[in-house]
PDB file of N, CA and C in Angstrom:
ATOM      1  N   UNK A   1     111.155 150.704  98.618  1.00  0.00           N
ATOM      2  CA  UNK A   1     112.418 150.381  98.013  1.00  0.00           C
ATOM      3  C   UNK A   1     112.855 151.534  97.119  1.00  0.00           C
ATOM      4  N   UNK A   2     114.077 151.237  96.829  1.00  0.00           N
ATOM      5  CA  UNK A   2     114.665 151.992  95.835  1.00  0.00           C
ATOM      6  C   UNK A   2     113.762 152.473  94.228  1.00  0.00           C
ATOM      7  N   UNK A   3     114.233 153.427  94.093  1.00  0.00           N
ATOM      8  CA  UNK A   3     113.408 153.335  92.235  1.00  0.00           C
ATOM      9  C   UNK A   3     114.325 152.904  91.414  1.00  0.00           C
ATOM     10  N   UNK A   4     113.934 151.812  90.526  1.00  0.00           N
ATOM     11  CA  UNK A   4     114.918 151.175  89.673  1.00  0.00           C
ATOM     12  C   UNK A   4     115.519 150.074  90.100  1.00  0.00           C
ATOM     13  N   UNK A   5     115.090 149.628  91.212  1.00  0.00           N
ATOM     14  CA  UNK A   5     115.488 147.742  91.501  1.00  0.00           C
ATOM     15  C   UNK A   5     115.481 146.933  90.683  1.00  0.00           C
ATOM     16  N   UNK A   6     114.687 147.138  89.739  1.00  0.00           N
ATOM     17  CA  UNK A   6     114.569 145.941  88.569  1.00  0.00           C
ATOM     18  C   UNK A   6     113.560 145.037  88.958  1.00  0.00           C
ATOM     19  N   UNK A   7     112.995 144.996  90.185  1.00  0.00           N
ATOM     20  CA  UNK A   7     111.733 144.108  90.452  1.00  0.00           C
ATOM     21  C   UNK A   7     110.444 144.979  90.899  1.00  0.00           C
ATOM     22  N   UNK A   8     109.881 144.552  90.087  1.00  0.00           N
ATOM     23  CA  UNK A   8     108.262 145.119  90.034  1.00  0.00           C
ATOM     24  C   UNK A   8     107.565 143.528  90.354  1.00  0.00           C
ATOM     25  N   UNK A   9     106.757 144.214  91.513  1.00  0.00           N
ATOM     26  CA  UNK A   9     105.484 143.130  91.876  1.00  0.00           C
ATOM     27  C   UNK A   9     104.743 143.512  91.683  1.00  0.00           C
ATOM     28  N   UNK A  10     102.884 143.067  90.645  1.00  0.00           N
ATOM     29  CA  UNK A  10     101.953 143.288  90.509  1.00  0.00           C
ATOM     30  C   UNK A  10     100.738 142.642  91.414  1.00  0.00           C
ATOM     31  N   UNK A  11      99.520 143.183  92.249  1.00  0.00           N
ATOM     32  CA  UNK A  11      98.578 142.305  92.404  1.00  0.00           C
ATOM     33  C   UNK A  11      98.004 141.793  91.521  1.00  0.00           C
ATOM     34  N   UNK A  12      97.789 141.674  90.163  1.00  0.00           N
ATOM     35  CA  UNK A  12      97.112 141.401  89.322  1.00  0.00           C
ATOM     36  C   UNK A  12      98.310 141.159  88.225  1.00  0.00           C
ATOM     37  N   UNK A  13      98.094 140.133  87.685  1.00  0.00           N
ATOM     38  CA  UNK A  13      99.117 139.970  86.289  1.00  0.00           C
ATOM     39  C   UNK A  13      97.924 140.882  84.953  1.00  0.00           C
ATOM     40  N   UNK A  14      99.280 140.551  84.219  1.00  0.00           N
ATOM     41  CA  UNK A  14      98.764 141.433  82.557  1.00  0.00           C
ATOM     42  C   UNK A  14      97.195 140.778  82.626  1.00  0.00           C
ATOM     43  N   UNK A  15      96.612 139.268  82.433  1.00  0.00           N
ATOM     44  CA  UNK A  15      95.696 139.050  82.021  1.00  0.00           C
ATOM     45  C   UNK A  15      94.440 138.835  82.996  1.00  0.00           C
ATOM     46  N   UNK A  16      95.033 139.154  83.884  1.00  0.00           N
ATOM     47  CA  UNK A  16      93.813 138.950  85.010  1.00  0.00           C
ATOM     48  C   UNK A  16      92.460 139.862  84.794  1.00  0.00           C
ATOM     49  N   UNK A  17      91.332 139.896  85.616  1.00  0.00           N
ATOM     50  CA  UNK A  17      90.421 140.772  85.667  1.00  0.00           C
ATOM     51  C   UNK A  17      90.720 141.399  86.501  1.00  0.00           C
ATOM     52  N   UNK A  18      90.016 143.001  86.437  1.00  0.00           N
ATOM     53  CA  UNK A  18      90.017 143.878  87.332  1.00  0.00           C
ATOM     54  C   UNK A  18      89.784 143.788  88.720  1.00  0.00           C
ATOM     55  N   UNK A  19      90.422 144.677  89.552  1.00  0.00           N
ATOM     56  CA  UNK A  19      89.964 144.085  90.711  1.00  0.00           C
ATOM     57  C   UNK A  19      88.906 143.872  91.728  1.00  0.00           C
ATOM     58  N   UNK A  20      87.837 144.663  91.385  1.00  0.00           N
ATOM     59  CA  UNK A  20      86.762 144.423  91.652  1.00  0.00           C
ATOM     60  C   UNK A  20      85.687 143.038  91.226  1.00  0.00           C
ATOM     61  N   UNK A  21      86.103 142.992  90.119  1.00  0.00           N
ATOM     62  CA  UNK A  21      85.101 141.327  89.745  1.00  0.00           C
ATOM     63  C   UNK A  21      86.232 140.166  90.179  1.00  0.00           C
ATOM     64  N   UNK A  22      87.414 140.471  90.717  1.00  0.00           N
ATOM     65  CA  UNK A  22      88.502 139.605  90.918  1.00  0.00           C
ATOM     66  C   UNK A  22      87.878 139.299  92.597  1.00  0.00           C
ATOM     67  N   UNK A  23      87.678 140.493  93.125  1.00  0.00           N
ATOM     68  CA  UNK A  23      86.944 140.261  94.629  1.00  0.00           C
ATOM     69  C   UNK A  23      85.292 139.466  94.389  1.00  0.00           C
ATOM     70  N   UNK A  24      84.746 139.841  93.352  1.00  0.00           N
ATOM     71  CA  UNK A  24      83.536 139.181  93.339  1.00  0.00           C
ATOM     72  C   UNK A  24      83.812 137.883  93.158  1.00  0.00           C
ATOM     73  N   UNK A  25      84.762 137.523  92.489  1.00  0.00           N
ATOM     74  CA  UNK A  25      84.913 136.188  91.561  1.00  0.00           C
ATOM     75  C   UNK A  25      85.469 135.539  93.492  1.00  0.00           C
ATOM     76  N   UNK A  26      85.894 135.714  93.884  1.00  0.00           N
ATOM     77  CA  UNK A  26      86.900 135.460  95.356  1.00  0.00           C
ATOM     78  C   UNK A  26      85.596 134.818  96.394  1.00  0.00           C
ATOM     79  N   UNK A  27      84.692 136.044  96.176  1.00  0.00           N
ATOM     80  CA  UNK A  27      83.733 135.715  97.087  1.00  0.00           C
ATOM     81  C   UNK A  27      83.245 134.295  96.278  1.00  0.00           C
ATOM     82  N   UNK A  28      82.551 134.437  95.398  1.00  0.00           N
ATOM     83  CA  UNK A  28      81.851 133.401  94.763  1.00  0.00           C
ATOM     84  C   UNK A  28      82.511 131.802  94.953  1.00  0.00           C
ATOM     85  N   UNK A  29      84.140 131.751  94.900  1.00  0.00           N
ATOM     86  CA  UNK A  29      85.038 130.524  95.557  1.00  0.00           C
ATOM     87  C   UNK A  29      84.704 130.615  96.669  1.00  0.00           C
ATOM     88  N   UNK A  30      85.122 131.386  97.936  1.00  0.00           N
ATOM     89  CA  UNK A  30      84.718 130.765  99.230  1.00  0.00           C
ATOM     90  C   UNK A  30      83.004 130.628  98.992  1.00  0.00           C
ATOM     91  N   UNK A  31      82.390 131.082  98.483  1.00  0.00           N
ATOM     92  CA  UNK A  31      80.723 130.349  99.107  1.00  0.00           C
ATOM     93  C   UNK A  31      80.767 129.448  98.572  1.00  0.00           C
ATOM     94  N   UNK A  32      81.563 128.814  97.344  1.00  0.00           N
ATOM     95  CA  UNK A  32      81.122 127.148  97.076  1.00  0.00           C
ATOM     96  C   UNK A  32      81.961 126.355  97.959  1.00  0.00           C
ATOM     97  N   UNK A  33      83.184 126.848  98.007  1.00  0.00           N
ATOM     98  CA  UNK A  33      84.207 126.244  98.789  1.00  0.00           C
ATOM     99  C   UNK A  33      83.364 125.901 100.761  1.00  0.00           C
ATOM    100  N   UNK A  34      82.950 126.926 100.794  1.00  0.00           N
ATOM    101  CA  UNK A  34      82.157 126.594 102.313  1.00  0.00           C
ATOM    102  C   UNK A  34      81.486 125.476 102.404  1.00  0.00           C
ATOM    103  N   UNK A  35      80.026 125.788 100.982  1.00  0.00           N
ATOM    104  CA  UNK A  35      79.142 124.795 100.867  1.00  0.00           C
ATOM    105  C   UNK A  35      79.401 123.328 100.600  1.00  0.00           C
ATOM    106  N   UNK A  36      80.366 123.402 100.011  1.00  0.00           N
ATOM    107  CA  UNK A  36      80.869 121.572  99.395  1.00  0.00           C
ATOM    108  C   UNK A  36      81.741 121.306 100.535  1.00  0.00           C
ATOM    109  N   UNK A  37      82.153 121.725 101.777  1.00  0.00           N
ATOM    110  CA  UNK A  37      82.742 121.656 102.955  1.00  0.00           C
ATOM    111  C   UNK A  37      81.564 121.236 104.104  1.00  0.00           C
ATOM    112  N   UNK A  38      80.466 122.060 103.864  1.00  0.00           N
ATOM    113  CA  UNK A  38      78.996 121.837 104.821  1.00  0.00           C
ATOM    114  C   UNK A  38      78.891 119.930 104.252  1.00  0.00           C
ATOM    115  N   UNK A  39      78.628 120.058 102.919  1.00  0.00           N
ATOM    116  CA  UNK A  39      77.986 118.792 102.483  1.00  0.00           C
ATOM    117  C   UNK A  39      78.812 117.669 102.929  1.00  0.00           C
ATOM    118  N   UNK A  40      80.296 117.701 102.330  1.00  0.00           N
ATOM    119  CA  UNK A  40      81.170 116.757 103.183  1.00  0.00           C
ATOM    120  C   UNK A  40      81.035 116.518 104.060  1.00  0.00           C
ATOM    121  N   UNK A  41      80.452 117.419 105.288  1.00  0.00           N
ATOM    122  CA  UNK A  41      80.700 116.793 106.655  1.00  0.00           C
ATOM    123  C   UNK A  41      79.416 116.623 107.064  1.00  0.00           C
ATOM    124  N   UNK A  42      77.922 116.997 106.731  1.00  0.00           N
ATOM    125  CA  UNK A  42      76.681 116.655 106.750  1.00  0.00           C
ATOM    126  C   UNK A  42      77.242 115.131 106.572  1.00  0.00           C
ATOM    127  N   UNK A  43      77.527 114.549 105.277  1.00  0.00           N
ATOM    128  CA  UNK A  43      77.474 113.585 104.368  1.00  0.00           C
ATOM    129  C   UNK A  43      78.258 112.774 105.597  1.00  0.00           C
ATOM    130  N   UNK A  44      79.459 113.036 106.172  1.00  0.00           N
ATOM    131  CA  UNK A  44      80.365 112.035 106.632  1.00  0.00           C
ATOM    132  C   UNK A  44      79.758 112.269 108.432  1.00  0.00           C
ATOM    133  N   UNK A  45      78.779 112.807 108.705  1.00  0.00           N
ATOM    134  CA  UNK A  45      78.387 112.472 109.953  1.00  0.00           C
ATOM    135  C   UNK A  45      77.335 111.642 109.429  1.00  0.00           C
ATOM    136  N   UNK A  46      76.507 111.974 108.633  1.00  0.00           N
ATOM    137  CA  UNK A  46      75.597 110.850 108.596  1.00  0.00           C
ATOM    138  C   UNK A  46      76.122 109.339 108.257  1.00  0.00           C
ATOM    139  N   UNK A  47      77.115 109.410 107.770  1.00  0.00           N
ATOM    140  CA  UNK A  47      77.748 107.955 107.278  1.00  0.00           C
ATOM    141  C   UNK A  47      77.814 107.504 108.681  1.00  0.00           C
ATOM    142  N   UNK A  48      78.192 108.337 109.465  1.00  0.00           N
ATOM    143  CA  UNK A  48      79.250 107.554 110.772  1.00  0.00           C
ATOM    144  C   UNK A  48      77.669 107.382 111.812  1.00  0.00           C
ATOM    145  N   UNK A  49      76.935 108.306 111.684  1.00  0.00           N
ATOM    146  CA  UNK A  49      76.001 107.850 112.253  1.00  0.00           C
ATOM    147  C   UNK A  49      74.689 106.609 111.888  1.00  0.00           C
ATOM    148  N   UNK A  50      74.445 106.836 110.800  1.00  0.00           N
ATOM    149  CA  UNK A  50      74.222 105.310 110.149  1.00  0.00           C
ATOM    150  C   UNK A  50      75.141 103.921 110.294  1.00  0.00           C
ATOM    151  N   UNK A  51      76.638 104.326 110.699  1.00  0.00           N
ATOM    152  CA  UNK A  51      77.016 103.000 110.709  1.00  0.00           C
ATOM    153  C   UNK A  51      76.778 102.932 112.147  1.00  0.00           C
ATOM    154  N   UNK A  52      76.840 103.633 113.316  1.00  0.00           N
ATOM    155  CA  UNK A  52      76.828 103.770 114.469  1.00  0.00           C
ATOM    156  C   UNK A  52      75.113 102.644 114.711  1.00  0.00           C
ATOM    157  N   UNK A  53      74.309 102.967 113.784  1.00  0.00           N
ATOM    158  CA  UNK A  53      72.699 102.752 114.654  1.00  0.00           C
ATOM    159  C   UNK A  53      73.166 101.028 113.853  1.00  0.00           C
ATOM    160  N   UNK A  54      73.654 100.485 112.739  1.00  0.00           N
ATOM    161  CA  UNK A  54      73.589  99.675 112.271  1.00  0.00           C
ATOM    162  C   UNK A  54      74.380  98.781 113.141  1.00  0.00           C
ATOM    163  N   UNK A  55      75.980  99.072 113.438  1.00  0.00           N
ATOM    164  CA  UNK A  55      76.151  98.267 114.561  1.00  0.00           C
ATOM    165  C   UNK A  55      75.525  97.797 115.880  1.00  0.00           C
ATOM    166  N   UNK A  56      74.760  98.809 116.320  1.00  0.00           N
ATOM    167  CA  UNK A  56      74.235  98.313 117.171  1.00  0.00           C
ATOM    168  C   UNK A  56      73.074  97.363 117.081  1.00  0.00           C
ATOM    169  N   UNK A  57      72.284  97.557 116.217  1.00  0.00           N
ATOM    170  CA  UNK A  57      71.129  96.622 116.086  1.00  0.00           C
ATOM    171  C   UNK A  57      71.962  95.715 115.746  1.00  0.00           C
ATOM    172  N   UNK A  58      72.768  95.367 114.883  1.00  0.00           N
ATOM    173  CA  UNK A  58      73.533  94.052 114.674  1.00  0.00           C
ATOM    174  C   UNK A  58      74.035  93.421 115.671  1.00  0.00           C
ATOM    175  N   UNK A  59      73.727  93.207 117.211  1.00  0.00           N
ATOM    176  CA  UNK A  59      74.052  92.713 118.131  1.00  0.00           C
ATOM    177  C   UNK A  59      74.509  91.310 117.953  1.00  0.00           C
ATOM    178  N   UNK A  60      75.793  90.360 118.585  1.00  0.00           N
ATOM    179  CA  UNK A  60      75.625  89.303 118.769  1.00  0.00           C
ATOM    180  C   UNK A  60      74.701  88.751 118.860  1.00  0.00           C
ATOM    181  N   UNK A  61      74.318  87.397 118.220  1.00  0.00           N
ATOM    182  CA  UNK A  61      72.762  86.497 118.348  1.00  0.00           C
ATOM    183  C   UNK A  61      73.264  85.777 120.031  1.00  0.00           C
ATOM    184  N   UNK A  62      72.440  85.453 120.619  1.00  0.00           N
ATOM    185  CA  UNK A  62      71.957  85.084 122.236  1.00  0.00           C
ATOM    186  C   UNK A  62      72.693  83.661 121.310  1.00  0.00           C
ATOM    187  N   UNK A  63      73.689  83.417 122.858  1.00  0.00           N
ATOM    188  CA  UNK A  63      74.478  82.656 123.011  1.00  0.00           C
ATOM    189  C   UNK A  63      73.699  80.596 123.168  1.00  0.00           C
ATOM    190  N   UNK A  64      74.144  79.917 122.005  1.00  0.00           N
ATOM    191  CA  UNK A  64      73.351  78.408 122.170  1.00  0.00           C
ATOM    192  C   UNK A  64      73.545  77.872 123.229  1.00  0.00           C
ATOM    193  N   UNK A  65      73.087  77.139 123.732  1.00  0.00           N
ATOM    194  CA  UNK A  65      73.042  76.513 124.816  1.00  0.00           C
ATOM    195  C   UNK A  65      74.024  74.885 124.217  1.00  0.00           C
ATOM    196  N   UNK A  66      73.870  74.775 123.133  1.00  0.00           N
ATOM    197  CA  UNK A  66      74.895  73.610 122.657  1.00  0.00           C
ATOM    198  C   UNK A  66      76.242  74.090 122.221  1.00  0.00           C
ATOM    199  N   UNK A  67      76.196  75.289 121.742  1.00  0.00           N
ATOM    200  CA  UNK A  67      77.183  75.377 121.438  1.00  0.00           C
ATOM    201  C   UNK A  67      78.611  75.563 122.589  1.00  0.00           C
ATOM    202  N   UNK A  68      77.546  76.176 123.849  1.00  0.00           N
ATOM    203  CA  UNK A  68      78.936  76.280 125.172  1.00  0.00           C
ATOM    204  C   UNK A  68      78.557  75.041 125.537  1.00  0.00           C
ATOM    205  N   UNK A  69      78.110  74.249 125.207  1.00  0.00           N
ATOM    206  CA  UNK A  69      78.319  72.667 126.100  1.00  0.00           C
ATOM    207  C   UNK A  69      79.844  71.825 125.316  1.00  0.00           C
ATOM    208  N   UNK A  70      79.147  72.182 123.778  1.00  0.00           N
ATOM    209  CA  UNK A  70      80.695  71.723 122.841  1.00  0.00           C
ATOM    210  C   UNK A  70      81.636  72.337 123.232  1.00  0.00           C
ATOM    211  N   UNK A  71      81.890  74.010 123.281  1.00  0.00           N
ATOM    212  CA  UNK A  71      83.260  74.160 124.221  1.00  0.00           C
ATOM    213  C   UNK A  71      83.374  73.717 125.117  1.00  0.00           C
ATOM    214  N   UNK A  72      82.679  73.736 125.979  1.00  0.00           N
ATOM    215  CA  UNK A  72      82.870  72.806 127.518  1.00  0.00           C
ATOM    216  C   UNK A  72      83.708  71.531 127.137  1.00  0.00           C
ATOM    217  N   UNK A  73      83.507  70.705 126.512  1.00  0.00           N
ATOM    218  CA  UNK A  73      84.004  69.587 126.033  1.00  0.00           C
ATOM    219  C   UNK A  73      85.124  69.254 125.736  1.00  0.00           C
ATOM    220  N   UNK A  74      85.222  70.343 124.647  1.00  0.00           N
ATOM    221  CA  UNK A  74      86.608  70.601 124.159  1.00  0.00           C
ATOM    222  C   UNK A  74      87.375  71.400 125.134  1.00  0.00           C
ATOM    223  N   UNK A  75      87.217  71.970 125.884  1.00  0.00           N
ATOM    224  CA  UNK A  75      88.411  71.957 126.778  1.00  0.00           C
ATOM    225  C   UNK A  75      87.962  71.339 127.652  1.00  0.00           C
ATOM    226  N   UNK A  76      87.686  70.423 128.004  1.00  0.00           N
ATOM    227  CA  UNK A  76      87.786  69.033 128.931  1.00  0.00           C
ATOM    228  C   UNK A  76      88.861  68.089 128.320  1.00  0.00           C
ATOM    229  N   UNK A  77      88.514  68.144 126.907  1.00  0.00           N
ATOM    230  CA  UNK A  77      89.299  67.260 126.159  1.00  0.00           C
ATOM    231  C   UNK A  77      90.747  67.470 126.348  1.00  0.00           C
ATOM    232  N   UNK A  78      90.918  68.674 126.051  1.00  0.00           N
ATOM    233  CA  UNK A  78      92.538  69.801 125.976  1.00  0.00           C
ATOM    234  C   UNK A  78      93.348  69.385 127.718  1.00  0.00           C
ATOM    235  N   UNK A  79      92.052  69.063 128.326  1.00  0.00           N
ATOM    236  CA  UNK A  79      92.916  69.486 129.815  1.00  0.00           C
ATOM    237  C   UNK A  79      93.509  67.511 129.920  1.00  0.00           C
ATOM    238  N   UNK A  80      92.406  67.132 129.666  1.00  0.00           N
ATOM    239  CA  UNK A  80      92.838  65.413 129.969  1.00  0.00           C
ATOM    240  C   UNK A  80      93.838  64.923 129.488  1.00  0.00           C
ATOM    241  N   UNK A  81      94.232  65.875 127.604  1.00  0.00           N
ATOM    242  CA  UNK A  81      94.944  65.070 126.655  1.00  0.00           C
ATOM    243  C   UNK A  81      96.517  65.920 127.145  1.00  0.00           C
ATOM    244  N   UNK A  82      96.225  67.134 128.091  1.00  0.00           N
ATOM    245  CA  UNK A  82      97.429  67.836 128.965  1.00  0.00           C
ATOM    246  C   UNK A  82      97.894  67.172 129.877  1.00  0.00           C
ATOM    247  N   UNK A  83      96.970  66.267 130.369  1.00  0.00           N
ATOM    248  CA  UNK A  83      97.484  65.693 131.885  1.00  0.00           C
ATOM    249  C   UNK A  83      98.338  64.567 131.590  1.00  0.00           C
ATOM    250  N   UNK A  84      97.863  63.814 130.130  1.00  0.00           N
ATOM    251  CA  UNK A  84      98.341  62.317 130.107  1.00  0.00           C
ATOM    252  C   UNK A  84      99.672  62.635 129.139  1.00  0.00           C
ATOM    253  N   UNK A  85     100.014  64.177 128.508  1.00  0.00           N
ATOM    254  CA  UNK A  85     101.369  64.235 128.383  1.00  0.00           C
ATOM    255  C   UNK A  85     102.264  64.419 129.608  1.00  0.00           C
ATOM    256  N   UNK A  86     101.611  64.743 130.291  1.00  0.00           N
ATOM    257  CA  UNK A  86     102.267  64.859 131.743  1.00  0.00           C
ATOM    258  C   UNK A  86     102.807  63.970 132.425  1.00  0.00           C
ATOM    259  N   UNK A  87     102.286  62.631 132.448  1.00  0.00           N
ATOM    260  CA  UNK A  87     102.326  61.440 132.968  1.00  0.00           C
ATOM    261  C   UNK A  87     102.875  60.433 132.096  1.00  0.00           C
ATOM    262  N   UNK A  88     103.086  60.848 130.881  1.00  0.00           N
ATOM    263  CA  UNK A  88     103.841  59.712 129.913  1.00  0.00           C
ATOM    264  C   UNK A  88     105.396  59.680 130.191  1.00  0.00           C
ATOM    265  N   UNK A  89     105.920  58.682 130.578  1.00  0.00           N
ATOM    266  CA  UNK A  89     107.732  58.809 130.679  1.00  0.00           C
ATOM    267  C   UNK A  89     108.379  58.955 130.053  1.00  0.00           C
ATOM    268  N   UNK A  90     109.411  60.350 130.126  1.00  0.00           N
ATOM    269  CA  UNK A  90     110.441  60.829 129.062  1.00  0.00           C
ATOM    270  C   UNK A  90     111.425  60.425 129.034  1.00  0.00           C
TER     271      UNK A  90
END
């Protein structure tokens, strides 16, 4: 640009550090920034895989043998108490 635009851009403001411990300081953010990124997703596969093994052992319990006889029933009931609205005169 011109000399004398009136706009000056700095990489570094008045109070910053130099730029060399500004690159050290840079590095030192991305390696925690990586690591607390590793742990998050260590952390949230194991969640998903712990819930994964837990559902499964939590299988439905083996189906009663009374209890599908009572449905049986009840819709026996449903179909008979269907038929005799059927047959009542409107």
């Amino acid at each position: 640009m011109t000399q004398g635009s009136g706009i000056e851009t700095y990489a570094n403001g008045a109070n910053s550090q130099p730029a060399a411990s500004d690159g050290a300081a840079s590095q030192v953010r991305d390696k925690s920034l990586r690591r607390a990124l590793l742990f998050v997703g260590i952390a949230a596969a194991s969640a998903g895989i712990a819930f994964a093994i837990v559902r499964a052992t939590l299988a439905r319990p083996p189906s009663d043998p009374t209890t599908e006889r009572i449905q049986q029933l009840i819709d026996e009931a449903n179909r008979l108490l269907k038929q005799l609205d059927e047959k009542k005169p409107g």
